[in-house]
Structure formats: structure tokens, C-alpha cells
Protein backbone atom coordinates (compact mmCIF):
# COMPACT_ATOMS: atom_id res chain seq x y z
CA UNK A 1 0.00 0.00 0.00
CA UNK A 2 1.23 3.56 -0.66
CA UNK A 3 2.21 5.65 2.17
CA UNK A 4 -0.72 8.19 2.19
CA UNK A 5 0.23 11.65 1.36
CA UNK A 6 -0.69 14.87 3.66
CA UNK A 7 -2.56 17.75 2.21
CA UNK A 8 -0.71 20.67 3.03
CA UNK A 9 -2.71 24.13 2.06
CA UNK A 10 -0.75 27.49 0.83
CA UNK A 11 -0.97 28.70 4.33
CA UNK A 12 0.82 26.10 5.56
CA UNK A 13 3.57 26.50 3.06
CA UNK A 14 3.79 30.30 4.00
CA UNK A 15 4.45 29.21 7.61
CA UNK A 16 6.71 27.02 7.00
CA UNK A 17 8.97 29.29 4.49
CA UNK A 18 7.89 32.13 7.14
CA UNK A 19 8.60 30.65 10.04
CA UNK A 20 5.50 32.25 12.01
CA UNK A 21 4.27 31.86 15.28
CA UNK A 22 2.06 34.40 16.22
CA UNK A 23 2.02 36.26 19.68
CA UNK A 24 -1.04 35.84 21.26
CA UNK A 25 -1.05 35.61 25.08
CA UNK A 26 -1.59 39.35 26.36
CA UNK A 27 1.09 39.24 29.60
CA UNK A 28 3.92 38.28 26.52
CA UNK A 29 2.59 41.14 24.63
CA UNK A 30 3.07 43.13 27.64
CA UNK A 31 6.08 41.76 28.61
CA UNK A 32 7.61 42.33 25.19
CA UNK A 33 6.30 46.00 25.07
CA UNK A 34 7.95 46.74 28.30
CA UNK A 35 11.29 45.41 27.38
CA UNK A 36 11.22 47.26 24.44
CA UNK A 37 10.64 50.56 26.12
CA UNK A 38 10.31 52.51 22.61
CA UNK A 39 11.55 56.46 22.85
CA UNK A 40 8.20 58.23 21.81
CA UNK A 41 10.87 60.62 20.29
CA UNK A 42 11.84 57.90 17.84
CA UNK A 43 11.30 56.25 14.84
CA UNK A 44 10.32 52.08 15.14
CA UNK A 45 10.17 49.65 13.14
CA UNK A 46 8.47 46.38 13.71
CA UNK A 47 9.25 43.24 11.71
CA UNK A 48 7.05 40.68 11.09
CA UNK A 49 3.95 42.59 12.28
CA UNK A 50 1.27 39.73 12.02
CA UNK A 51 -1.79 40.71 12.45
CA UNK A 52 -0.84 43.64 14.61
CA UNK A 53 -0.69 41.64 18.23
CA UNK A 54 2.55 44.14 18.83
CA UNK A 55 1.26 47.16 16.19
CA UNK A 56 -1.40 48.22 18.80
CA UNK A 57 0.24 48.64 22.25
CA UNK A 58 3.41 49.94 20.27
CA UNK A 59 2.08 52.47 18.54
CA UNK A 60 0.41 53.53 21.87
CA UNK A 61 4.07 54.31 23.09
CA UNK A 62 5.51 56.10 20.05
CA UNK A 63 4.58 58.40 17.32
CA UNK A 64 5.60 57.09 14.53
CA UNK A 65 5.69 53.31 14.00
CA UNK A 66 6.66 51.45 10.40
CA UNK A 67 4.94 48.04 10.25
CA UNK A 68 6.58 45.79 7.89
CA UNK A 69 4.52 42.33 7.41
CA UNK A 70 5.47 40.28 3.37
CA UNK A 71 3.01 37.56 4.20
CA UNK A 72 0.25 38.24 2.10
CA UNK A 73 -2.41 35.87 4.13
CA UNK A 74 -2.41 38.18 7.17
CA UNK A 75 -1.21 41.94 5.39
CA UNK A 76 -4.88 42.56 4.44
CA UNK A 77 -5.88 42.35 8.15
CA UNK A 78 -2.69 44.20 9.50
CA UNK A 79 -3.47 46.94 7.17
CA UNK A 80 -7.02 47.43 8.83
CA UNK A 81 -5.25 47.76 12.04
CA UNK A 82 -2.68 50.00 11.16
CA UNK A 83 -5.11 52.40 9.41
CA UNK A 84 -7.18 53.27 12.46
CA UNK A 85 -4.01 53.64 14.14
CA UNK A 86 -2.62 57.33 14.39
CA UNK A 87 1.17 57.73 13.21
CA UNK A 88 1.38 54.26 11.60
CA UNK A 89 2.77 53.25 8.24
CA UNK A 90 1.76 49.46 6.80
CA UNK A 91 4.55 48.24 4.23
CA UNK A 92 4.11 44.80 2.85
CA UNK A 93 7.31 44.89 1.98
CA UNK A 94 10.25 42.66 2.71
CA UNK A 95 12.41 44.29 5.18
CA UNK A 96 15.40 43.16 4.85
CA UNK A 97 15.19 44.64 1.50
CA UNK A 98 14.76 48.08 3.13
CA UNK A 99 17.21 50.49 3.44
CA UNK A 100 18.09 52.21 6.91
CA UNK A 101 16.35 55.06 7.94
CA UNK A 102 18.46 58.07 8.01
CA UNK A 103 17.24 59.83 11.61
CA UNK A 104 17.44 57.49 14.67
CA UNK A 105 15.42 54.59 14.95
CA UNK A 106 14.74 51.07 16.92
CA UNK A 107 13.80 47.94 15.42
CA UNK A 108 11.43 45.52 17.10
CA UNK A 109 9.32 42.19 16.77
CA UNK A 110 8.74 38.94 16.67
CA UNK A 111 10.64 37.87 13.40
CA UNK A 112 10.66 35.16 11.17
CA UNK A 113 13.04 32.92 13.24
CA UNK A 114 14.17 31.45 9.93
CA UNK A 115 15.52 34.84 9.20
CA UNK A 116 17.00 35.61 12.97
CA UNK A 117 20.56 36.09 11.75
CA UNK A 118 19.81 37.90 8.35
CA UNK A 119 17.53 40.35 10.95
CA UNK A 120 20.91 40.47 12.96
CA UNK A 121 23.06 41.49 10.63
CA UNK A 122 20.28 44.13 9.29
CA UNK A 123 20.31 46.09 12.61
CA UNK A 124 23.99 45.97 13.19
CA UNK A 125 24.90 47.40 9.49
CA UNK A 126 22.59 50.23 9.85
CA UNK A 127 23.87 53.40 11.44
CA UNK A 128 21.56 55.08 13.10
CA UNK A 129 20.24 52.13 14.96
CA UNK A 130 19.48 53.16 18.44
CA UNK A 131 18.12 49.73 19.65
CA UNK A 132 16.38 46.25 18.38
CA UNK A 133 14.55 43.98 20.60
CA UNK A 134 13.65 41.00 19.21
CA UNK A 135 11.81 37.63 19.95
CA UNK A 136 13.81 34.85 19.19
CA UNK A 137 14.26 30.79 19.89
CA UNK A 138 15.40 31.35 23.52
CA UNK A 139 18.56 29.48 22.61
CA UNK A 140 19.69 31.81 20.18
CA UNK A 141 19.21 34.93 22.53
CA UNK A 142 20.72 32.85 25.50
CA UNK A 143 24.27 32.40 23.15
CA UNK A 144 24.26 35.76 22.01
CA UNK A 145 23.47 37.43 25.33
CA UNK A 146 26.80 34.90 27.25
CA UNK A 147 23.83 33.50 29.24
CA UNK A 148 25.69 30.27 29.01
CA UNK A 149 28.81 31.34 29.98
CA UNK A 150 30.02 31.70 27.01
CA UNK A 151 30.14 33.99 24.24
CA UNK A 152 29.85 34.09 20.57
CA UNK A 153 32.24 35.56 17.87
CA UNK A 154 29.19 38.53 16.85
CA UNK A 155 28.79 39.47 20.45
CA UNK A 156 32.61 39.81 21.25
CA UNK A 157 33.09 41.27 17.70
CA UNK A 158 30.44 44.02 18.31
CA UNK A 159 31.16 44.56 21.88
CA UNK A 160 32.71 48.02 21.77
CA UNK A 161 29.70 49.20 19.43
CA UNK A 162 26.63 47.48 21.17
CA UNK A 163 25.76 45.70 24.90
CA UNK A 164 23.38 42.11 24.33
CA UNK A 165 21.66 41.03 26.54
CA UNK A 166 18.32 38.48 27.32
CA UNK A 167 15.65 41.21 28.54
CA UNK A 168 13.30 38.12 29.14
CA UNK A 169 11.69 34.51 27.91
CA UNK A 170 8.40 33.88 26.63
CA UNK A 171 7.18 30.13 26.84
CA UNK A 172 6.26 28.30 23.34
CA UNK A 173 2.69 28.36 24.53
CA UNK A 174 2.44 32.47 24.26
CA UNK A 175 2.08 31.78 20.35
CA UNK A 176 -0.15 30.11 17.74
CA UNK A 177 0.59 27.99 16.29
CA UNK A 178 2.94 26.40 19.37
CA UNK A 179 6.77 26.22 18.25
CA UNK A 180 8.67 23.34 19.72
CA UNK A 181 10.36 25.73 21.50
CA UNK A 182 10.31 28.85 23.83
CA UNK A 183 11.64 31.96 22.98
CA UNK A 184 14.05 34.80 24.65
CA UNK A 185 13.79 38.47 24.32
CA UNK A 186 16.55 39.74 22.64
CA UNK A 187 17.60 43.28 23.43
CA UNK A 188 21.02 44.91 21.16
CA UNK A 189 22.16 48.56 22.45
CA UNK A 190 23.71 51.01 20.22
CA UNK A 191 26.49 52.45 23.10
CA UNK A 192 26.08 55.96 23.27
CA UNK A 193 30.26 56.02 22.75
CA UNK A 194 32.01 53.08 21.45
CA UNK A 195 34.56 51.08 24.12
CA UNK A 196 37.00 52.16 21.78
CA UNK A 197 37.70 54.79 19.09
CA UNK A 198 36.37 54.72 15.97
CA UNK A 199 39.86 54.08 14.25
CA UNK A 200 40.46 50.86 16.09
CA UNK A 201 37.08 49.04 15.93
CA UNK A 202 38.42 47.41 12.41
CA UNK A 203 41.74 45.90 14.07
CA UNK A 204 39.80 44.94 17.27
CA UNK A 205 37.23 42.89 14.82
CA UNK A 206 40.46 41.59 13.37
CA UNK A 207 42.17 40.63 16.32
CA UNK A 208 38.72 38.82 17.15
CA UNK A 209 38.35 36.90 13.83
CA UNK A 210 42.20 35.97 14.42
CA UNK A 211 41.26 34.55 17.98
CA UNK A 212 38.33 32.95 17.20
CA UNK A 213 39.33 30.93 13.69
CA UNK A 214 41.24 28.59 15.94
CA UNK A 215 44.52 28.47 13.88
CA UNK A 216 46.85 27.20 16.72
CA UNK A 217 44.45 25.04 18.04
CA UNK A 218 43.95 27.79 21.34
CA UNK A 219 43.69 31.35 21.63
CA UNK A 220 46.69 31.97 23.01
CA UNK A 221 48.45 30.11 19.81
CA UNK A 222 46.15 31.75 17.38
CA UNK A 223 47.05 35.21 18.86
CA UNK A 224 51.02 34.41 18.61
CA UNK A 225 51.05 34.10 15.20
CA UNK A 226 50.68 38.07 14.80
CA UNK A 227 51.56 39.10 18.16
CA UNK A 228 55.12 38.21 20.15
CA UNK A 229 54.82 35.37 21.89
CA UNK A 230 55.84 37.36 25.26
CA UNK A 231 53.56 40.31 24.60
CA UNK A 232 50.55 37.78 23.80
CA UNK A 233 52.26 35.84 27.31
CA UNK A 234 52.26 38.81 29.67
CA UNK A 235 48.59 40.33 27.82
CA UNK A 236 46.99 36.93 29.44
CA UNK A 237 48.74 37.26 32.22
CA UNK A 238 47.26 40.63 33.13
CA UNK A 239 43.65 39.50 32.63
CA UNK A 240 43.93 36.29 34.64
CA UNK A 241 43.70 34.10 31.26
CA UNK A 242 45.28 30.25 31.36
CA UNK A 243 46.34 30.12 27.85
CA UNK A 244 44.55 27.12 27.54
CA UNK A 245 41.04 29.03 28.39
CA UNK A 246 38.23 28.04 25.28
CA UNK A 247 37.75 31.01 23.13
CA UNK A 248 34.41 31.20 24.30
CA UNK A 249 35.03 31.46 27.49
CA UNK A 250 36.93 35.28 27.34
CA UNK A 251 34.74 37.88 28.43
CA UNK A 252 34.02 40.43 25.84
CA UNK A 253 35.64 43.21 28.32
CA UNK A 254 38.98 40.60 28.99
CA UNK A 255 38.72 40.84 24.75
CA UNK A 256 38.87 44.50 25.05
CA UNK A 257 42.04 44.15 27.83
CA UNK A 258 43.52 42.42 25.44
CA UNK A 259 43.00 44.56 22.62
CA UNK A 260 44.80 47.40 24.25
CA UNK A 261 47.53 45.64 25.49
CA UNK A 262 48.18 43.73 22.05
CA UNK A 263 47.12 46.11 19.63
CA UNK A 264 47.41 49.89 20.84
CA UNK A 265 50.46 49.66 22.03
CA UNK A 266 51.75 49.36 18.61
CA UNK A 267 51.08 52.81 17.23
């Protein structure tokens, strides 16, 4: 007997390329508003609007809101909301494809989580980000934010430029349909002055790349083959690394020790 085959309608292709979950359970909403703390003053941008779950009690704490939403099964309904909604702009429109606004501006929502990184590297590359809060799978927020312990080659890279951290979690069960998992509240802060100067952010990211692609076999090997092997010595030293410490384990500010002591020194 052939193995029967499952129906699958157009909406369930859309989810599945979409990756949506919607947030329905009012406390998340609430939650996720209040970790967002929008500046009225500001420009957002939400991503992934829905069917406006976030549009409404957003726009209620800003005064001008952008509501970007490509799938075209719920962009008929999130229009409706957004045009009895004072200071809001609907944009079916892919965001990504968007370029930055040139004023300040945050980004929030509760993306695609297919498209978590590409949503990433969005708000990072655009210059007058101010902030992005974000729903994501909790494990992604809990790696990017050093909630294990450890920390990832973005969030050390960035470091000087922007502070991550897990503002909350939301269980799988706030959304429709239920993911498999639950999801974190991701908030990324422009600093209001980088850790370091502009000039040096480029070497710093290279001095990161350098530790973390692992050519060595350790960090402290990977760093010797640009540095002197007693500079790179005496740099661990002064921020209490073993050389044999996992790359993952160096806090982004023992990164930033390091930096200095490797790097500025040289000019």
C-alpha cells in the first residue's frame, strides 16, 4: 500500500517558508512591550507585524511606528489595524530589502526565526540604529546574550559598538501555532560612545576573527602568530587568562584588555 500523502494548504507553506508563530497571550505582549521601552521621540520599526498583536500597544508608546509584514495571508488584516491607528505606516514589503532610515530609529518584533541572523546582521549594518529587541528561539538569545557562559564571535566582535543582553523569555505556549520551542527576548544597544575609538574598531574585529578561527588550536596560539609570543604571554597574564582558556570562554571586556595591550600599544 502507498504511504498516504498529507494535504498541506498554501498557508501552511507560508508558515513554513515564514517561520510564524504568532504572539497571542496578552502578559507576553506586555512583557515584550515593556522590554522594548520605545523612545516616543523615535522612529520604530516592527518586523514581522502579524496581524498587529505588537502594532497596537506599540504604537500607543511612540509616534511614529513602520509596520513591515510580506506575508500576504495576514497583510490585508494588519493593514485594517494599522489604518485606524494614528502615526502608523503598513509596508508589505520585505524588510530586509529596506534600506536604513536616516534619523534614529529602533527595530522591534517577533521575526521570522528562519531569518534571525539575516535580521541580525540588518540592525547591526545600519547606522543610526538606536536599539532592536527581538523575539527569538530562547537558545539563540541565550548564546548571544553569554547566558551560558560563554560567548559568541558577533557578540565579542560588536562589543565596543553594542551591549546584548536576554531582557526576558516567553514560553512556546504564548504563540499560535505552538513552536517546539520557547523563545528569549533579545535586546542589542547602540552604546552611546564606542569602548574604543572609531579608528580601532576594524583591528579589534580583526584581532577577534584571528582569535576565534582557531589556527593554533587555542587562543593563546592563534594570537602568537601576529603578536610576540611574550607580549601575547604577559597580555593573558594581566587578565587572569590560562592560555589554555576556550575562546568562548573570554569575556568580551577581557577581549577589550587584550586589545589594548596587544594592539594599541603598537602605534
Amino acid at each position: 500500500m502507498a504511504p498516504r500523502r498529507i494535504r498541506t494548504t498554501a498557508r501552511d507553506r507560508s508558515r513554513r517558508v515564514l517561520s510564524q508563530n504568532f504572539l497571542t497571550d496578552p502578559a507576553a505582549v506586555a512583557r515584550f512591550v515593556r522590554a522594548a521601552d520605545p523612545n516616543p521621540d523615535d522612529l520604530l520599526l516592527e518586523v514581522g507585524a502579524g496581524r498587529g498583536q505588537l502594532t497596537r500597544p506599540l504604537a500607543a508608546r511612540c509616534r511614529r511606528l513602520v509596520a513591515y509584514e510580506v506575508d500576504p495571508a495576514v497583510t490585508g488584516e494588519l493593514a485594517a489595524v494599522c489604518a485606524a491607528l494614528p502615526g502608523v505606516d503598513h509596508r508589505p514589503e520585505d524588510f530586509l530589502a529596506a534600506a536604513p532610515p536616516g534619523e534614529p530609529f529602533a527595530v522591534v518584533g517577533n521575526i521570522p526565526w528562519s531569518l534571525t541572523a539575516a535580521v541580525v546582521r540588518w540592525c547591526l549594518a545600519a547606522p543610526r540604529l538606536r536599539t532592536a529587541t527581538l523575539l527569538t528561539q530562547l537558545e539563540y538569545a541565550r548564546k548571544r546574550s553569554g547566558d551560558y557562559g560563554r560567548w559568541t564571535r558577533l557578540t565579542v566582535s560588536t562589543w565596543p559598538e553594542f551591549t546584548w543582553r536576554l531582557a526576558g523569555r516567553v514560553p512556546r505556549t504564548a504563540f499560535r501555532p505552538v513552536p517546539r520551542v520557547d523563545a528569549g527576548i533579545l535586546r542589542v544597544e547602540r552604546r552611546p560612545e564606542p569602548l574604543l575609538p572609531t579608528r580601532a574598531l576594524p583591528a579589534y574585529r580583526g584581532m577577534v576573527e584571528l582569535g576565534f578561527g582557531g589556527v593554533g588550536g587555542s587562543l593563546a596560539a592563534s594570537l602568537r602568530t601576529a603578536y610576540p609570543r611574550p607580549r601575547v604571554d604577559a597580555a593573558l597574564r594581566a587578565v587572569r587568562l590560562d592560555p589554555a582558556t576556550p575562546v568562548g570562554e573570554v569575556w568580551p571586556e577581557q577581549w577589550l584588555v587584550l586589545f589594548r595591550l596587544l594592539h594599541a600599544r603598537r602605534g
